[in-house]
Protein backbone atom coordinates (compact mmCIF):
# COMPACT_ATOMS: atom_id res chain seq x y z
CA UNK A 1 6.67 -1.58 48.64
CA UNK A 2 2.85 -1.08 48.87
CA UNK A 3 2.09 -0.99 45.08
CA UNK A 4 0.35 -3.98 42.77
CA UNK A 5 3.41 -4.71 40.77
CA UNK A 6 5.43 -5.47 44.02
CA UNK A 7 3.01 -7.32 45.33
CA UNK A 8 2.17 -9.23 42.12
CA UNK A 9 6.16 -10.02 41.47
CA UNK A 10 5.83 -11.43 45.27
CA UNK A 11 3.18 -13.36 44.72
CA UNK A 12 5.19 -15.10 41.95
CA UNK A 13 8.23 -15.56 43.33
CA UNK A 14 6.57 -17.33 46.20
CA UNK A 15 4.71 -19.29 44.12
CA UNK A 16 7.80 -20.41 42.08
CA UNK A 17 9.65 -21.05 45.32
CA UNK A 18 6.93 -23.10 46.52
CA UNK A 19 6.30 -25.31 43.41
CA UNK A 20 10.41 -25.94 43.42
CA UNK A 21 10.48 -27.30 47.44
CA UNK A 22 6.36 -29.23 46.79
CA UNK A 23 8.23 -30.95 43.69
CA UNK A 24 11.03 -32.22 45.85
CA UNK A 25 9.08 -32.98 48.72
CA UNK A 26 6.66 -35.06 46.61
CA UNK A 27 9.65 -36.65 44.60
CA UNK A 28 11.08 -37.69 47.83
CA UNK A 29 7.88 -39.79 48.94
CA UNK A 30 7.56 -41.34 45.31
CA UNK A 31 10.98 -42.51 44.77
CA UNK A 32 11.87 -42.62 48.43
CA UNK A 33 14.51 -45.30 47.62
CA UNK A 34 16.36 -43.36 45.23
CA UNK A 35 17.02 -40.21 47.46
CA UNK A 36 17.50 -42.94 49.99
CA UNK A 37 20.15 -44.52 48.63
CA UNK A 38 22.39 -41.29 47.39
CA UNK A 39 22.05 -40.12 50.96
CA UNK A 40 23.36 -43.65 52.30
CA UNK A 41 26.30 -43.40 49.03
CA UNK A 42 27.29 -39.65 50.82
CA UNK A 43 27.49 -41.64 53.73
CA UNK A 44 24.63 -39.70 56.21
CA UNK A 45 23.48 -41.82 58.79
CA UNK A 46 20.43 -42.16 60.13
CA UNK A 47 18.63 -41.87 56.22
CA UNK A 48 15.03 -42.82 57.25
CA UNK A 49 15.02 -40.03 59.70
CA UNK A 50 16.97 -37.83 57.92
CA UNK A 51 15.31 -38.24 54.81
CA UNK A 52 11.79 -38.07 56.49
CA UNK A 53 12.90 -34.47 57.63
CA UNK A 54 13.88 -33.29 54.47
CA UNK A 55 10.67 -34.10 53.53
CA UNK A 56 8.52 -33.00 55.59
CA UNK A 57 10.48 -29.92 55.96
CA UNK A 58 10.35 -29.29 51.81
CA UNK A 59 6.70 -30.26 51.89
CA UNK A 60 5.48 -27.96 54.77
CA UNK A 61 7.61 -24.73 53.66
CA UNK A 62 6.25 -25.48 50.43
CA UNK A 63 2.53 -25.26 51.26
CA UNK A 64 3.58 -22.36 54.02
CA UNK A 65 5.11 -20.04 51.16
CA UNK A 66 2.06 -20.84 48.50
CA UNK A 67 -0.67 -19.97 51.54
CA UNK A 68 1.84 -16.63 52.20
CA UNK A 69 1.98 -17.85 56.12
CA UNK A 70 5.10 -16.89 57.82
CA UNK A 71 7.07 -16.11 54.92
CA UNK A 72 9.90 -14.80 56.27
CA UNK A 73 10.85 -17.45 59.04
CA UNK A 74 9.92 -20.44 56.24
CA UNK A 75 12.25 -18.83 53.92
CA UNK A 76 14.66 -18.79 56.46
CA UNK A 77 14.66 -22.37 57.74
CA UNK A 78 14.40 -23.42 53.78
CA UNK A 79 17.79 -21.61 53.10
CA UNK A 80 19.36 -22.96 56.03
CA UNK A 81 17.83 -26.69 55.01
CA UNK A 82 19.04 -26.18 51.79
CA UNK A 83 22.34 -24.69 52.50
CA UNK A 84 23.42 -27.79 55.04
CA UNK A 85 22.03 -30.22 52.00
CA UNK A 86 24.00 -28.58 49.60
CA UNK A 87 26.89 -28.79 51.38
CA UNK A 88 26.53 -32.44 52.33
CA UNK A 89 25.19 -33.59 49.05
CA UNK A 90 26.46 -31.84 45.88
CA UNK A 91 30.41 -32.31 47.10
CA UNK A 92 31.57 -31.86 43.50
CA UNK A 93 34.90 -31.09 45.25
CA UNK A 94 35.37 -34.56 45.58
CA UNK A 95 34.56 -35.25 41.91
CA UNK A 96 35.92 -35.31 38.42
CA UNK A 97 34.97 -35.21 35.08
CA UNK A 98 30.80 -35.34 34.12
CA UNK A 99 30.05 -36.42 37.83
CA UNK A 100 31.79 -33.08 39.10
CA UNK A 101 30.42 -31.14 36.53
CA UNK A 102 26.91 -32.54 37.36
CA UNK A 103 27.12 -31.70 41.08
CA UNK A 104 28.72 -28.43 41.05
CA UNK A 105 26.10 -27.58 38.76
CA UNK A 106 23.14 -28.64 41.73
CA UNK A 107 25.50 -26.66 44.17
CA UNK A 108 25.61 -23.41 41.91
CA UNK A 109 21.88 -23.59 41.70
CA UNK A 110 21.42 -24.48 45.53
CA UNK A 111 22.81 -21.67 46.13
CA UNK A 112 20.84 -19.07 43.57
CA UNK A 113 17.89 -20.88 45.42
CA UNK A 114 19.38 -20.07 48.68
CA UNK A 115 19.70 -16.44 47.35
CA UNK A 116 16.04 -16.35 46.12
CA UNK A 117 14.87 -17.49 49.67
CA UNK A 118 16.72 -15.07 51.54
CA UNK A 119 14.68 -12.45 48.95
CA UNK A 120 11.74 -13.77 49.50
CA UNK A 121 12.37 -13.49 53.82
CA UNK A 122 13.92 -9.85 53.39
CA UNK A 123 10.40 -8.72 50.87
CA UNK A 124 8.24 -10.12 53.21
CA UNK A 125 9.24 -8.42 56.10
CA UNK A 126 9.34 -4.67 54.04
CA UNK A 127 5.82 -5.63 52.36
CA UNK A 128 4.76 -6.49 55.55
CA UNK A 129 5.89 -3.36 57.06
CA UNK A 130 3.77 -1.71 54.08
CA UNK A 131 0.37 -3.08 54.58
């Protein structure tokens, strides 16, 4: 995996993964009572904590995978962060009509994230390898 194209397509992907997790991670600080407030609605306790991880988590894998530093183990906590708040949070199982539609649509693409991040962990390592 040692040619331009590769490397280029890389470079995207982590880009676009960043950008997704910095957007969230900012959103969370600027409307902290919002995100606040559906966590406290799922009934998660400790939200100030809780929600102060998720941020600081989405904020610092953000800037990790747009610097390329330590790809492969931030794409691997963000995937496991992600999976455990997809779980928790998009519980369209317990929903009907637009509301169920609505969150099994956010789990669906959770999980495509979760998918992209798990590329990103397994290219980094073989690119790695390359160079």
């Amino acid at each position: 995996m040692k040619n331009s194209k590769t490397n280029t397509i890389f470079t995207v992907a982590r880009a676009l993964m960043g950008i997704t997790f910095l957007i969230a991670g900012l959103h969370k600080i600027m409307a902290w009572e919002g995100p606040a407030a559906w966590m406290a609605s799922k009934g998660i306790p400790m939200v100030t904590i809780l929600l102060g991880m998720a941020t600081f988590i989405e904020i610092v894998g953000a800037l990790l995978l747009l610097v390329n530093q330590k790809v492969k183990w931030t794409s691997l906590i963000l995937a496991i962060f992600l999976l455990v708040v997809t779980v928790s949070m998009h519980t369209f199982w317990n929903m009907d009509g637009m509301m169920f539609q609505a969150a099994f649509l956010d789990f669906i693409q959770n999980i495509a994230i979760i998918g992209g991040l798990l590329g990103l962990a397994v290219a980094d390592q073989k690119i790695t390898k390359s160079n």
